[in-house]
C-alpha atoms as a PDB file:
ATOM      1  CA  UNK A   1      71.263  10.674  22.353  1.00  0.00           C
ATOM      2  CA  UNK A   2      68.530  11.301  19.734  1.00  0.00           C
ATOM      3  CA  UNK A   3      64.924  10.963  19.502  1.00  0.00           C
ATOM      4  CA  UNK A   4      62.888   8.184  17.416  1.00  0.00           C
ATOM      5  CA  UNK A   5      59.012   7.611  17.967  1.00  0.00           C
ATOM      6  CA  UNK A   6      57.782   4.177  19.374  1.00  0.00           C
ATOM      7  CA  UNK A   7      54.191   3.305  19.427  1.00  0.00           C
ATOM      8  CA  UNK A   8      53.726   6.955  19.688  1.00  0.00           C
ATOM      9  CA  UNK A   9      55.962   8.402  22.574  1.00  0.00           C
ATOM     10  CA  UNK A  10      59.284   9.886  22.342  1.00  0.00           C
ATOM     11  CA  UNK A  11      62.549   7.412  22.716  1.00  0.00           C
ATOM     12  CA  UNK A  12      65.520   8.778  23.430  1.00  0.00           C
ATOM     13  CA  UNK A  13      68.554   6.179  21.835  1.00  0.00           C
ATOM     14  CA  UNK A  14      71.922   6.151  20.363  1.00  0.00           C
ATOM     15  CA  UNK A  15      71.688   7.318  16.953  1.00  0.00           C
ATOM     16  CA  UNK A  16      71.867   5.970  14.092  1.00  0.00           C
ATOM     17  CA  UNK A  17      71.730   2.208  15.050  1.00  0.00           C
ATOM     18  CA  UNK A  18      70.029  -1.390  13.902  1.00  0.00           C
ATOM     19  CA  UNK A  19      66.409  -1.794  14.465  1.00  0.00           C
ATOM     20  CA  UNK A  20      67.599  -4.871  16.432  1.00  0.00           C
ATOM     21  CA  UNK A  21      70.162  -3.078  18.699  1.00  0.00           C
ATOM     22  CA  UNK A  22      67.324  -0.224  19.205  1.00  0.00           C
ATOM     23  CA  UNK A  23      64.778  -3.532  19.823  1.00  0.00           C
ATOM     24  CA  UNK A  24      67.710  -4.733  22.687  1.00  0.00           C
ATOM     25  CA  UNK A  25      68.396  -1.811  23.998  1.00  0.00           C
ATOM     26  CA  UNK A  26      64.795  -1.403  24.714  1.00  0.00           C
ATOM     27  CA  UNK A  27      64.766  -4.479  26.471  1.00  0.00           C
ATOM     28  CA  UNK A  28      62.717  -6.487  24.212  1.00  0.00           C
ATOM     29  CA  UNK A  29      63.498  -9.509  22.265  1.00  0.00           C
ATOM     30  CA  UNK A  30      63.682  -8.980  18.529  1.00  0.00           C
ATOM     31  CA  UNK A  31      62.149 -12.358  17.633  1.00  0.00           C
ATOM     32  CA  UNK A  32      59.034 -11.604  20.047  1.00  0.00           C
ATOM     33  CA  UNK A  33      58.121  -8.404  18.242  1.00  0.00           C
ATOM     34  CA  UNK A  34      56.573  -7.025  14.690  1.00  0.00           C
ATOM     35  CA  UNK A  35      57.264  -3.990  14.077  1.00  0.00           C
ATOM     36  CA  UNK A  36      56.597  -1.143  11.546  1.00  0.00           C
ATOM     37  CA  UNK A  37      59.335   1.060  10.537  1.00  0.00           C
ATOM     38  CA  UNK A  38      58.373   4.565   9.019  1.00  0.00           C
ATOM     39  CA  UNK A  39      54.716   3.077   8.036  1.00  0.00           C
ATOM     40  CA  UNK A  40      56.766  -0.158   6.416  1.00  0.00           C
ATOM     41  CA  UNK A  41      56.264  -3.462   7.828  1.00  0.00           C
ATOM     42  CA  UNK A  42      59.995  -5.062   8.399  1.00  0.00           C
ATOM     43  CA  UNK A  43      60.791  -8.874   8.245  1.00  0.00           C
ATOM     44  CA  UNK A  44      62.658 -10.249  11.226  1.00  0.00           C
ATOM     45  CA  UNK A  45      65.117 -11.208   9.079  1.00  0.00           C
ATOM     46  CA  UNK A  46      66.078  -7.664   8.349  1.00  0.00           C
ATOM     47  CA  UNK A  47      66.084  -6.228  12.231  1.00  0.00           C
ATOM     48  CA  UNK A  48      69.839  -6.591  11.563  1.00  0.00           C
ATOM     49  CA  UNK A  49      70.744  -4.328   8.745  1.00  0.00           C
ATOM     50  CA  UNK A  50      67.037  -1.608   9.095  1.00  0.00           C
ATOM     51  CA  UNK A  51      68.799   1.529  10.282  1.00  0.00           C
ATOM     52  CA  UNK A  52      67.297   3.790  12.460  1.00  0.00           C
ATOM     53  CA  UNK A  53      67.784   7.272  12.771  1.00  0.00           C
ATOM     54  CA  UNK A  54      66.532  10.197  14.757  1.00  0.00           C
ATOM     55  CA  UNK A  55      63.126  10.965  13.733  1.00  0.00           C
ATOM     56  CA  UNK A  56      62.092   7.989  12.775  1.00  0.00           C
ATOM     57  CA  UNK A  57      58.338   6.395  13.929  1.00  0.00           C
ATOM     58  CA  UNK A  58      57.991   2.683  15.476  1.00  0.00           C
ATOM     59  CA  UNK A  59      55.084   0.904  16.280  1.00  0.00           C
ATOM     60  CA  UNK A  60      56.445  -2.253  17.976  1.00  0.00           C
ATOM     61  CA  UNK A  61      53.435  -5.401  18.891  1.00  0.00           C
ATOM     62  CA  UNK A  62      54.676  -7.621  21.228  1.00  0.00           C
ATOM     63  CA  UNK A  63      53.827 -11.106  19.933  1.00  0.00           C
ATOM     64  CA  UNK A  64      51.793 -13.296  23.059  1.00  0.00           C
ATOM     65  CA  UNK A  65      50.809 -16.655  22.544  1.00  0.00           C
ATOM     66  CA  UNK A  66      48.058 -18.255  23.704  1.00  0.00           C
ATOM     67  CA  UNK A  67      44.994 -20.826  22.609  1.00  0.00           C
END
């Protein structure tokens, strides 16, 4: 196990991985989240193929909808 950042607190995860299996693994739903990767906003679309790796910083918004 290795250590990434999310929203500011330490993560321990299996290293080096998808941002989607790190996003599933966490127990969140990929396609309910937007998320910045290293200070780079990522497209859904590439959750699949962004690689994360230990030191790496997250900050991960849960989407909520609402009127």
């Amino acid at each position: 196990m290795q250590i990434v950042t999310a929203n500011g607190t330490p993560v321990e995860a299996n290293l080096p991985c998808s941002l989607e299996e790190f996003l599933v693994a966490q127990k969140l739903l990929p396609r309910s989240v937007v998320v910045e990767h290293n200070g780079e906003a990522v497209a859904p679309s590439e959750f699949p193929r962004r690689r994360i790796r230990a030191g790496d910083r997250l900050e991960i918004v849960k989407i909520v909808a609402g009127g």
